[in-house]
Protein backbone atom coordinates (compact mmCIF):
# COMPACT_ATOMS: atom_id res chain seq x y z
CA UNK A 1 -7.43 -20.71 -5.79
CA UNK A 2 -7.76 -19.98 -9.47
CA UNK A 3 -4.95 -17.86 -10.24
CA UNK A 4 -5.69 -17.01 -14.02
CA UNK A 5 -9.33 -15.13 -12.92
CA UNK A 6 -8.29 -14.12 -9.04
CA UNK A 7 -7.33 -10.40 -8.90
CA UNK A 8 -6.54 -8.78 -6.48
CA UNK A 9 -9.88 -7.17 -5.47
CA UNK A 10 -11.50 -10.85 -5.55
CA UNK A 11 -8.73 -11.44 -3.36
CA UNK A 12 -9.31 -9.27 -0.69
CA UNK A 13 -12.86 -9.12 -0.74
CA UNK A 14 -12.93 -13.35 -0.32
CA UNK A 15 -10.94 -12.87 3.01
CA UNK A 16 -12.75 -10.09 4.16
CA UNK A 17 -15.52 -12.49 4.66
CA UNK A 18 -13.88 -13.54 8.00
CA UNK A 19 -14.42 -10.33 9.18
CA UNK A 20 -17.97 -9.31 9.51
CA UNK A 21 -16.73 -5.66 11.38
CA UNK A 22 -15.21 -4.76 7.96
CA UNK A 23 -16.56 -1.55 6.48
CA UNK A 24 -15.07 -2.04 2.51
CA UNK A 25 -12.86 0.99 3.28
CA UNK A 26 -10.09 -0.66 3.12
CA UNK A 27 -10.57 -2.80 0.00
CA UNK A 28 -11.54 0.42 -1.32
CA UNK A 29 -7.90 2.01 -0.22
CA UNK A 30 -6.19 -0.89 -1.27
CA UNK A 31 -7.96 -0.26 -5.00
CA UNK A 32 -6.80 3.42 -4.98
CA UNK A 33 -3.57 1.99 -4.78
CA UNK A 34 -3.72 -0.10 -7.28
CA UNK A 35 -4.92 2.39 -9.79
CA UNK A 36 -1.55 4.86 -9.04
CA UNK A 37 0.28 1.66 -9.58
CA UNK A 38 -1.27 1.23 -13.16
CA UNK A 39 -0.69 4.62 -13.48
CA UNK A 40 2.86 4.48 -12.76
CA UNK A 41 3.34 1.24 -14.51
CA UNK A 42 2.08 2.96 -17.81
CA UNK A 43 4.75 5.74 -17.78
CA UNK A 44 7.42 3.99 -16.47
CA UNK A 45 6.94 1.24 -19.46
CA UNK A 46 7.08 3.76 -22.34
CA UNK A 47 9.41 6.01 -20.49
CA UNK A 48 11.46 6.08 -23.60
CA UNK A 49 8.97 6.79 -26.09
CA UNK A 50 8.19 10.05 -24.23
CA UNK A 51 9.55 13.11 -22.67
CA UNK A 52 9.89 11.82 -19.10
CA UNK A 53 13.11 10.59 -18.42
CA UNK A 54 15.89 12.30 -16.98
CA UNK A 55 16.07 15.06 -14.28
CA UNK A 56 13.90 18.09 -13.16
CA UNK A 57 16.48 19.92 -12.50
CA UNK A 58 15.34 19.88 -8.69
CA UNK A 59 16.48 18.45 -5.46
CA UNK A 60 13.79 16.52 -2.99
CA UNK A 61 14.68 17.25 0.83
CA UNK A 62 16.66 13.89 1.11
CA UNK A 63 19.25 15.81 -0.91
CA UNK A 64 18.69 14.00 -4.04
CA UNK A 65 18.20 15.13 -7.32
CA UNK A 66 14.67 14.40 -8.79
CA UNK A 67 13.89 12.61 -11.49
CA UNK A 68 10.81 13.32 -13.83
CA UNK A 69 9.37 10.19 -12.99
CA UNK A 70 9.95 10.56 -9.29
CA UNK A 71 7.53 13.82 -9.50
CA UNK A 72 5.16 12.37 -12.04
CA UNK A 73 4.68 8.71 -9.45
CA UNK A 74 4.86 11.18 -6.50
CA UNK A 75 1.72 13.70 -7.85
CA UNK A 76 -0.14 10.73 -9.19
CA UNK A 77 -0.06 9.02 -5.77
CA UNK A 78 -1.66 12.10 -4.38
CA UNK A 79 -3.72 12.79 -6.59
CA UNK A 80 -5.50 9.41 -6.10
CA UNK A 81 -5.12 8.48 -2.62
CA UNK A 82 -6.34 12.32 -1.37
CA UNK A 83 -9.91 12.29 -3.05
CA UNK A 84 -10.30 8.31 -1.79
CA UNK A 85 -11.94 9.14 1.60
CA UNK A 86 -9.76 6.26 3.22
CA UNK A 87 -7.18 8.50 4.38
CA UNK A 88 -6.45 11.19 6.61
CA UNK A 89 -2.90 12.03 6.35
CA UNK A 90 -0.28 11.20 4.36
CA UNK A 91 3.55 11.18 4.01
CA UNK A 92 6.25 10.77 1.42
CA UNK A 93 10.12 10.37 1.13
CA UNK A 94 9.59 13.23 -1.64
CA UNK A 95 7.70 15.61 0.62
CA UNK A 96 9.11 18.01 3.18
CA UNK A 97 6.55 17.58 5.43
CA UNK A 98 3.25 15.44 5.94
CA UNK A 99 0.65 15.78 3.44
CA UNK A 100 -3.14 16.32 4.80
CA UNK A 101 -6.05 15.77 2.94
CA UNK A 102 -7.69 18.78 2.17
CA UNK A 103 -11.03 19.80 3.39
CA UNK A 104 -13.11 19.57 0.40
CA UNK A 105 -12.27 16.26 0.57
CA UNK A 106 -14.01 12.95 2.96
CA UNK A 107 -11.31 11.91 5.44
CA UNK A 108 -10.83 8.21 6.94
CA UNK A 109 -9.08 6.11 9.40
CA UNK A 110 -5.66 5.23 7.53
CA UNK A 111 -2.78 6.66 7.38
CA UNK A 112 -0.55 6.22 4.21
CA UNK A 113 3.37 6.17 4.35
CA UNK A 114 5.20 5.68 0.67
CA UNK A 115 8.07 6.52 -1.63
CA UNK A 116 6.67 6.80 -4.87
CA UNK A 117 9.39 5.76 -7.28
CA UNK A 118 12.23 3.81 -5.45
CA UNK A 119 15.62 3.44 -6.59
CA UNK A 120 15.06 6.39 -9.46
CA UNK A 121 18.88 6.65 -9.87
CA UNK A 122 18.34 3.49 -12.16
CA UNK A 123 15.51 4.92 -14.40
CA UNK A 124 17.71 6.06 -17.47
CA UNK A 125 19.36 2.60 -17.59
CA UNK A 126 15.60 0.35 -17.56
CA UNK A 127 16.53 -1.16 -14.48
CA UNK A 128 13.25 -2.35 -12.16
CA UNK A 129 12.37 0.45 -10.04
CA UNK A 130 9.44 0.17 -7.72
CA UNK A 131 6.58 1.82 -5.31
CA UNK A 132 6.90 0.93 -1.24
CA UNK A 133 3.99 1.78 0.78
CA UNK A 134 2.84 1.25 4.57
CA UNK A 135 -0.90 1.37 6.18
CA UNK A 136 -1.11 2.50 9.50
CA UNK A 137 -4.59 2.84 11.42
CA UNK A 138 -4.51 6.81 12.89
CA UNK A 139 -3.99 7.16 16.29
CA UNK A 140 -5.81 10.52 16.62
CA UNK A 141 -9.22 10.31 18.05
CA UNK A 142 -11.78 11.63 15.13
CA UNK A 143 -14.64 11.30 18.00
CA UNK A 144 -12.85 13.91 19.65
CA UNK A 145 -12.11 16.21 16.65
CA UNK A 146 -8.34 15.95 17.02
CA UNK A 147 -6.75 16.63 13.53
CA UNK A 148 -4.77 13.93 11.73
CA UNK A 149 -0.91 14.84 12.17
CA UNK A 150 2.76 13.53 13.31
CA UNK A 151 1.53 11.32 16.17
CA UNK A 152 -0.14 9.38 13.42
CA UNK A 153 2.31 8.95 10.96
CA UNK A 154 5.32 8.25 13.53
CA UNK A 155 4.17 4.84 14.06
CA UNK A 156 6.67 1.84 14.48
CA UNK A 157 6.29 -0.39 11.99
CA UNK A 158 5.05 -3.64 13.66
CA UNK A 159 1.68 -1.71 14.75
CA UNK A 160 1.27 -1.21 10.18
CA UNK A 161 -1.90 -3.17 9.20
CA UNK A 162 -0.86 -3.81 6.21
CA UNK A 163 2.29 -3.31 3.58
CA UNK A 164 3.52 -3.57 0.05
CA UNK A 165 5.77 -2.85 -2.87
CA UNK A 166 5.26 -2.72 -7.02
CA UNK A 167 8.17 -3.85 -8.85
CA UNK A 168 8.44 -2.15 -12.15
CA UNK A 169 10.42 -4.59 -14.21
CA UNK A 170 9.98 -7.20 -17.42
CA UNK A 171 6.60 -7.22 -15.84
CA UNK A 172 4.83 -5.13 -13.31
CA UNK A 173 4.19 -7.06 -9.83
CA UNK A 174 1.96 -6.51 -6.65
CA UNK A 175 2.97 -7.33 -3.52
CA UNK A 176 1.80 -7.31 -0.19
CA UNK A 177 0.26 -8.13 3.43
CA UNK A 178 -2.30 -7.65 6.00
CA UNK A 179 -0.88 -10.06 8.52
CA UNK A 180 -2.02 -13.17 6.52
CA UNK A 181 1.39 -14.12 4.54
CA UNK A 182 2.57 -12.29 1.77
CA UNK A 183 0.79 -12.46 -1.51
CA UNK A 184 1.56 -11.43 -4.81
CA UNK A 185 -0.32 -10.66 -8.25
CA UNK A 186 1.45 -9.52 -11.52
CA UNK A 187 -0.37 -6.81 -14.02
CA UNK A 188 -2.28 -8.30 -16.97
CA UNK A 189 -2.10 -5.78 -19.65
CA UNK A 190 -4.26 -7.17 -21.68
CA UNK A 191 -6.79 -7.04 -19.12
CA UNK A 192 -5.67 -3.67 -16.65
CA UNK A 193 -5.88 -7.27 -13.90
CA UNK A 194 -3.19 -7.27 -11.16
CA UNK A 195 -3.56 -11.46 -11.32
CA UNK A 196 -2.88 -13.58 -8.43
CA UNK A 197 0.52 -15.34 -9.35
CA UNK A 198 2.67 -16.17 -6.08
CA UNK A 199 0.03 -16.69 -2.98
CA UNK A 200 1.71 -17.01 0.30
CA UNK A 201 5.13 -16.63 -0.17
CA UNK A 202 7.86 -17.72 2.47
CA UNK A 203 11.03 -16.90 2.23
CA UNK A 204 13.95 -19.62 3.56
CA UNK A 205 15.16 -19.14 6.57
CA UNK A 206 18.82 -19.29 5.14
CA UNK A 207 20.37 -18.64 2.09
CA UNK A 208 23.79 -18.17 -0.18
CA UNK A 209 22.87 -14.66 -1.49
CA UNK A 210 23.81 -11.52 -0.23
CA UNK A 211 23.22 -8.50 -1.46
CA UNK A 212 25.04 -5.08 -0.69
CA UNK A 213 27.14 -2.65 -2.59
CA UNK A 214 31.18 -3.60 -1.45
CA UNK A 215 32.52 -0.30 -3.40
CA UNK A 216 31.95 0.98 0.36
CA UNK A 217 33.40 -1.80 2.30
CA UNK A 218 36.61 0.24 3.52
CA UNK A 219 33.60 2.76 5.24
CA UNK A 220 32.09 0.17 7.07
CA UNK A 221 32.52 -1.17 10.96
CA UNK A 222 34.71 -3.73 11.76
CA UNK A 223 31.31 -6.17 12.06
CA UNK A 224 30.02 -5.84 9.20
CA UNK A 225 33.51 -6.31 7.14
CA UNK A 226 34.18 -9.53 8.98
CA UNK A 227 30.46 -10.50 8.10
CA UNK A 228 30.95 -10.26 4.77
CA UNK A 229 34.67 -12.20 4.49
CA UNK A 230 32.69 -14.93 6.49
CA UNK A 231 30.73 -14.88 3.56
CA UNK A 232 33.23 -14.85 0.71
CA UNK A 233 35.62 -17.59 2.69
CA UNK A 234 34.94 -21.43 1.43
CA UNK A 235 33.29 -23.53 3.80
CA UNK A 236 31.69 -26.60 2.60
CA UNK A 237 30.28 -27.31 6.31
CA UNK A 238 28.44 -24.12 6.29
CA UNK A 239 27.73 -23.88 2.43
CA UNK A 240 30.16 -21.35 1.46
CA UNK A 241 30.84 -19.17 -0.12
CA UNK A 242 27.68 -17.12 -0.90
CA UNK A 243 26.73 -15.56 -4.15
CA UNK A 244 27.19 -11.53 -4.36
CA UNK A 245 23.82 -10.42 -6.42
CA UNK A 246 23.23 -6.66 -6.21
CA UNK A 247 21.28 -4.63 -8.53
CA UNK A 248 21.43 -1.36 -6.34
CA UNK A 249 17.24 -0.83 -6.56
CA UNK A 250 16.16 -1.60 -3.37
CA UNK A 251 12.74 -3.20 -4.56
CA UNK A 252 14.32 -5.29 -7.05
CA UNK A 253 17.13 -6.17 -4.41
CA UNK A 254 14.16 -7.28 -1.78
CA UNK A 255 11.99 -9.16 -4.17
CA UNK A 256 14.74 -11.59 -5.39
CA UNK A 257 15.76 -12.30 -1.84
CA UNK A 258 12.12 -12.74 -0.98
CA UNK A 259 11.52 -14.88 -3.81
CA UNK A 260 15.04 -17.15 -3.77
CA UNK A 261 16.36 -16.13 0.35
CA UNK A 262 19.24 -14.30 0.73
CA UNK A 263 20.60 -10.95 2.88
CA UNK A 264 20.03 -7.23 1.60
CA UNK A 265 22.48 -5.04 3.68
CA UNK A 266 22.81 -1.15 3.52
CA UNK A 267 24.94 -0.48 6.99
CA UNK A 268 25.96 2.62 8.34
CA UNK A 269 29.52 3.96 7.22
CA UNK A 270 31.25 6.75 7.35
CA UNK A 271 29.52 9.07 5.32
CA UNK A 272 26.05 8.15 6.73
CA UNK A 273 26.18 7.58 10.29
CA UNK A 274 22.74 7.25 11.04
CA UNK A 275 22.28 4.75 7.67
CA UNK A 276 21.09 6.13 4.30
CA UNK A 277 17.54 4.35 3.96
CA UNK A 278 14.33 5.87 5.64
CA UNK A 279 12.69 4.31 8.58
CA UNK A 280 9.10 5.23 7.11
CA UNK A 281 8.80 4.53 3.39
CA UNK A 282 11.49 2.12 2.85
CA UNK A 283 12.59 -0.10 5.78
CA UNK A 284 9.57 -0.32 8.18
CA UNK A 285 6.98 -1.90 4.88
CA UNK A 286 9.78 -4.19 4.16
CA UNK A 287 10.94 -5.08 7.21
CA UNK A 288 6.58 -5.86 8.43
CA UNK A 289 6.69 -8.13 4.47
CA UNK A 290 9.67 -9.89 5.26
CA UNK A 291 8.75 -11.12 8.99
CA UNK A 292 5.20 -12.06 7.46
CA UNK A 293 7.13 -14.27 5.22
CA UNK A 294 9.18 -15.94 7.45
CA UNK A 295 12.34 -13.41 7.52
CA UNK A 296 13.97 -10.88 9.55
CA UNK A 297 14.65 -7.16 9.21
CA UNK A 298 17.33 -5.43 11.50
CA UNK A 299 18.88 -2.67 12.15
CA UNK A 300 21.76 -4.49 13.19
CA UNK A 301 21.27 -4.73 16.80
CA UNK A 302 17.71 -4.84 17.24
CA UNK A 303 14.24 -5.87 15.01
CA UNK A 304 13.26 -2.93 12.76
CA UNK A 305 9.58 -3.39 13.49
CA UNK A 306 10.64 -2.12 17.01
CA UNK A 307 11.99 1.03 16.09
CA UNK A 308 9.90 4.08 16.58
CA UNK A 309 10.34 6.90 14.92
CA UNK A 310 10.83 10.62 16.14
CA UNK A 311 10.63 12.32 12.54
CA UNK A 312 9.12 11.70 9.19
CA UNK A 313 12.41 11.47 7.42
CA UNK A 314 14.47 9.22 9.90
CA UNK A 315 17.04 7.10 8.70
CA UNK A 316 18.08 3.40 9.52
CA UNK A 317 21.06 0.49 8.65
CA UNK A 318 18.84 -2.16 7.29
CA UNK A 319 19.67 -6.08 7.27
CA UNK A 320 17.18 -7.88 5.60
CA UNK A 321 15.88 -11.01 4.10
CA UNK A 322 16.73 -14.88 5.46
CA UNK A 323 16.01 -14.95 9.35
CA UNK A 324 19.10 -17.27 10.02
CA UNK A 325 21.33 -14.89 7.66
CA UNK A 326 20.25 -11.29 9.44
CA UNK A 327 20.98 -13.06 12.92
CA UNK A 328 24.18 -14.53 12.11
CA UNK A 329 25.02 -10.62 11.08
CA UNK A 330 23.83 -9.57 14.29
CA UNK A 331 26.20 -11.89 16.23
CA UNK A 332 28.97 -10.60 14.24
CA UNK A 333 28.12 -6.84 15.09
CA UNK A 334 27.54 -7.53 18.74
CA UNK A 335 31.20 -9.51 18.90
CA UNK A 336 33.01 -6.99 16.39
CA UNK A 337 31.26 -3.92 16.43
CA UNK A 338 29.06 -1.10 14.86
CA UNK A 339 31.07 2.18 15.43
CA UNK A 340 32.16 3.33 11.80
């Protein structure tokens, strides 16, 4: 395929060809998704220039203070995906609660799940920050007039038709899947073109790259501490020791592995028992990318993708990236431990 004229919407629209049942409503979602990514992609690249770094002065219901750009991604993303006609709920890491469409506007069959503006702690310092998103297909039955709500938006995340993430960085970046491999296109300015530039992209199944910040290694379980000195101790049998790359944006983090292999970890410690990432918006979309490329996401005992959630806001350890990596982790945790 010609990647200097394929975007994104060419994309799509060639494979949708093998499916004569399809309506265009989701092409047409994916497109409103796209547009709150250019959107984003503007702001965040002459964040500088104008008044929208720094705080609001607010805190979101994660307990986290917000960042201008947090609210301006989170209110652009609603703004365009509400008035779309693909969707009939909604919900955000930013948000207390679910976010219905309102009436004035069509309603469809998808669900969205996204956080807007990941790893916003980095924004003042111009380190790549990114949008995570999900697809679900709502459960509720429209035939019978039953109102979009929770029971569609608490969906495990192997039953998502489709994920993604937009990496904010030296250039902005597109990437996602239906179920068909992972694809991804990177913004043309010059055009306003998400391009095709990396089509079906596999991850290896092992690596030397983990990623994972060790300022709280004294919090973790005993498992995951004697995972990572396997790591650090030289082996030449096994290939180590591995690298330590960590940028601390969770996007950027993922994408590298993706791109190169490697492990992202975020256990559980002390302070957050139950993990500090969110089952929803940030670990279910990767986790459904990662095994479409060839990896594995876990929670440390069991396949994210499994996991199903019992509120909007649920948190999760996530181990993620290089299938051979994540399960040698696992055997480690089930031998060692997880308590913390």
């Amino acid at each position: 395929m010609d990647k200097e004229t394929t975007n994104l919407q060419h994309f799509l629209l060639n494979r949708q060809k093998d499916y004569p049942e399809a309506t265009g409503e989701f092409t047409s979602l994916f497109q409103d998704i796209l547009l709150a990514s250019k959107i984003i992609s503007r702001e965040v690249n002459k964040a500088g220039l104008v008044e929208i770094l720094g705080l609001t002065g607010k805190v979101n219901v994660q307990g986290e203070e917000v960042q201008k750009l947090d609210e301006f991604s989170l209110e652009t993303f609603v703004k365009v995906m509400r008035r779309g006609g693909s969707l009939c709920v909604m919900a955000s890491e930013e948000t207390d609660d679910i976010i219905t469409i309102p009436d004035k506007y069509p309603k469809g069959k998808y669900v969205l799940v996204f956080d807007p503006l990941d790893g916003s702690s980095n924004i003042d310092a111009n380190v790549s920050i990114g949008t995570i998103f999900g697809i679900y297909k709502r459960v509720t039955d429209e035939n019978k007039d039953e109102k979009c709500g929770y029971a569609d938006v608490l969906q495990p995340a192997r039953d998502l038709v489709a994920a993604g993430y937009v990496i904010y960085g030296s250039s902005t970046m597109f990437v996602y899947s239906t179920g068909q491999g992972v694809h991804g296109f990177t913004l043309d300015p010059s055009v306003g073109e998400f391009l095709l530039s990396h089509e079906d992209i596999k991850i290896p199944k092992k690596s030397k790259i983990y990623s994972v910040n060790e300022g709280n290694y004294n919090k973790w379980s005993d498992g995951v501490k004697r995972y990572i000195d396997y790591l650090k101790a030289e082996d030449k049998e096994t290939d180590r020791p591995y690298k330590a790359r960590y940028i601390g944006s969770l996007v950027a983090d993922f994408h590298r592995n993706l791109l190169y292999g490697g492990i992202f970890m975020y256990p559980r410690d002390k302070k957050s028992k139950n993990g500090k990432l969110r089952l929803l918006y940030e670990a279910g979309p990767l986790a459904y990318i990662v095994k479409q490329a060839g990896g594995y996401a876990s929670d440390g005992k069991k396949d994210i993708l499994d996991i199903v959630p019992d509120k909007i806001h649920q948190r999760v350890p996530l181990f993620i990236g290089s299938e051979e990596d994540v399960k040698k982790l696992e055997e480690f945790i089930k031998k060692n431990g997880d308590d913390v």
